[in-house]
C-alpha atoms as a PDB file:
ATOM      1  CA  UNK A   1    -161.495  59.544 -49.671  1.00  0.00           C
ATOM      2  CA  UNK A   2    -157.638  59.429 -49.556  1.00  0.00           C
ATOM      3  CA  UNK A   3    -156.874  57.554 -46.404  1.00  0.00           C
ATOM      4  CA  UNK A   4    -153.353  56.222 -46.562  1.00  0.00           C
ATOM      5  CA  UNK A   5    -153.005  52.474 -45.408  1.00  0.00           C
ATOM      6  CA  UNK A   6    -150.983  53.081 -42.353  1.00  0.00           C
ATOM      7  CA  UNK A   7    -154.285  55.402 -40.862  1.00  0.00           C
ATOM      8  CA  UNK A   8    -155.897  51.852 -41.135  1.00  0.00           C
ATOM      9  CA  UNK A   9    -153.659  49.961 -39.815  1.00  0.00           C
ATOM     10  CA  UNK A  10    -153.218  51.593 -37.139  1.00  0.00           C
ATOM     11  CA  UNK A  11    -156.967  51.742 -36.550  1.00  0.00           C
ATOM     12  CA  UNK A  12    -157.637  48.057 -37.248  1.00  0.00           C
ATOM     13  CA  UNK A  13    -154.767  47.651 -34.214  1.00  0.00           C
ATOM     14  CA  UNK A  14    -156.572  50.241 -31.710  1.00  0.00           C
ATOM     15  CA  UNK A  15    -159.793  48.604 -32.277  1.00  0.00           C
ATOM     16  CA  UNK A  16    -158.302  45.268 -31.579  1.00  0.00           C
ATOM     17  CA  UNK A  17    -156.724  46.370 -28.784  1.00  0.00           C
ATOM     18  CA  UNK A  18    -159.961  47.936 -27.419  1.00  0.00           C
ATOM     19  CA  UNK A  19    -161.605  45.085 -28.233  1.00  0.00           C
ATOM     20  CA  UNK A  20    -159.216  42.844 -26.239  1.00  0.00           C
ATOM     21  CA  UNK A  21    -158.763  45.129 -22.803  1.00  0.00           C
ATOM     22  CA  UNK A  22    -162.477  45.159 -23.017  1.00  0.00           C
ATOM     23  CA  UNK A  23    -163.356  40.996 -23.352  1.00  0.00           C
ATOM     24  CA  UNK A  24    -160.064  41.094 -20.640  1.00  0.00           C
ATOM     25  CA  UNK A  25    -161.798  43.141 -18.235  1.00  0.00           C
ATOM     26  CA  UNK A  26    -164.831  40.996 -18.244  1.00  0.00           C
ATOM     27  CA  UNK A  27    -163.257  37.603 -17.769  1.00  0.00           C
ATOM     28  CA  UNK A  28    -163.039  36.626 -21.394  1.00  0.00           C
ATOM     29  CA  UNK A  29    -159.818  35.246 -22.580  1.00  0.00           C
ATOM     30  CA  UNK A  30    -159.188  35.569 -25.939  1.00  0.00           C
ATOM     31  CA  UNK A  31    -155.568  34.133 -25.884  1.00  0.00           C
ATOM     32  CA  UNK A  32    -154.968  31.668 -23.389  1.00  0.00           C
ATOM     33  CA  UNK A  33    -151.336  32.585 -22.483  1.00  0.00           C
ATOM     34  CA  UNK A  34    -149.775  33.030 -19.104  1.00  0.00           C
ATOM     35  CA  UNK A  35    -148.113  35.836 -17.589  1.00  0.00           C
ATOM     36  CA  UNK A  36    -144.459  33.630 -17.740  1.00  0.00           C
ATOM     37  CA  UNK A  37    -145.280  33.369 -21.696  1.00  0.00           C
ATOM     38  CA  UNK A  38    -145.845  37.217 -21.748  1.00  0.00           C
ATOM     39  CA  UNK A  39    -142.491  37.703 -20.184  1.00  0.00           C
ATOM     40  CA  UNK A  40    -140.538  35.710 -22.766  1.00  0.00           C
ATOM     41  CA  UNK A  41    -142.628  37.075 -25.917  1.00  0.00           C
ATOM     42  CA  UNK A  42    -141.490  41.018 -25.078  1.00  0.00           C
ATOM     43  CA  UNK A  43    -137.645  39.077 -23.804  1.00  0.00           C
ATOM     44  CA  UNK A  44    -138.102  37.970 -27.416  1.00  0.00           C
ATOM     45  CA  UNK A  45    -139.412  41.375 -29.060  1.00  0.00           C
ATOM     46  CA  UNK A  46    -136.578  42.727 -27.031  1.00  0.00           C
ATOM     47  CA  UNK A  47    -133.785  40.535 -28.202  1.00  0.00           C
ATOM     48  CA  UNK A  48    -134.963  40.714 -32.031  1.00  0.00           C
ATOM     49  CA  UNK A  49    -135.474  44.430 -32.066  1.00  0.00           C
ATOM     50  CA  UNK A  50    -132.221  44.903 -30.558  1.00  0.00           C
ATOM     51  CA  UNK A  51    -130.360  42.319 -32.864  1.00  0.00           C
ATOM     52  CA  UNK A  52    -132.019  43.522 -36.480  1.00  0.00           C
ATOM     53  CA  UNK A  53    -130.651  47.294 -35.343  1.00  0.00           C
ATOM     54  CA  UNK A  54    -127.185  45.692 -34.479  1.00  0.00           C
ATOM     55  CA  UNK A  55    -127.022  43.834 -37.728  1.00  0.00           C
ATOM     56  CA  UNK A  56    -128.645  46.898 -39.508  1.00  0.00           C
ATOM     57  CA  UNK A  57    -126.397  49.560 -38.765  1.00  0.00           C
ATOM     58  CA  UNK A  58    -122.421  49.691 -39.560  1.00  0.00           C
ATOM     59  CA  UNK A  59    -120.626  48.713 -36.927  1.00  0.00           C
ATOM     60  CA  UNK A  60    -117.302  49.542 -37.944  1.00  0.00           C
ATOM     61  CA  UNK A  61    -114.039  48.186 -35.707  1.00  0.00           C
ATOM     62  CA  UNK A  62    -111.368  47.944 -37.149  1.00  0.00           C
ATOM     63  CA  UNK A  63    -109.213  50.952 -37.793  1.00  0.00           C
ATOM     64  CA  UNK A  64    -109.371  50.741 -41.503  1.00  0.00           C
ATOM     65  CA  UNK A  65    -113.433  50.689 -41.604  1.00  0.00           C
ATOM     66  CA  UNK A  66    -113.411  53.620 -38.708  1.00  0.00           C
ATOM     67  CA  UNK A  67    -110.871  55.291 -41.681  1.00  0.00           C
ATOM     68  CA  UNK A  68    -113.781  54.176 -44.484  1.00  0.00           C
ATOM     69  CA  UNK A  69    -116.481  55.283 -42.720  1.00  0.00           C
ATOM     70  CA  UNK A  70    -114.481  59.105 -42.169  1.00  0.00           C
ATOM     71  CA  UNK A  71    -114.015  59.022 -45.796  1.00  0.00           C
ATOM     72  CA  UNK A  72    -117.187  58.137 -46.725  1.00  0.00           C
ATOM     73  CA  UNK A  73    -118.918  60.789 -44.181  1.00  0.00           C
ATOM     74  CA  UNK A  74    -116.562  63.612 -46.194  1.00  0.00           C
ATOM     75  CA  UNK A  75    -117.792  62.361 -49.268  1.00  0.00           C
ATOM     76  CA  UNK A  76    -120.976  63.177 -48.530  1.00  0.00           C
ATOM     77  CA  UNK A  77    -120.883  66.342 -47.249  1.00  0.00           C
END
């Protein structure tokens, strides 16, 4: 069988996931967190996801990088 890793991680994550609404549903706790922690952990998936694609991409502001990025875009193509 050729199953490529991201078919099993992505398994491995449903089946926790199913595993977890399940025990949740019943009364189990599996992490004891509250729902003012939950907040700030997706705040903080926010704010990170939002600051590595800032910092990833080329922001360009001044006129002579606008002017680079033109030339580079022509280059290119």
């Amino acid at each position: 069988m050729n199953i490529s890793k991201g078919t099993i991680i992505r398994t491995v994550l449903l089946a926790l996931a199913l595993i977890n609404q399940i025990l949740t549903a019943t009364g189990h706790s599996i992490i004891p967190i509250s729902d003012e922690q939950i907040t700030e952990f997706i705040s903080l998936g926010f704010t990170i996801a939002a600051s590595v694609v800032a910092w990833w991409k080329n922001n360009s502001f001044s006129e002579a990088a606008i002017k680079a990025d033109e030339y580079m875009k022509g280059i290119k193509e």
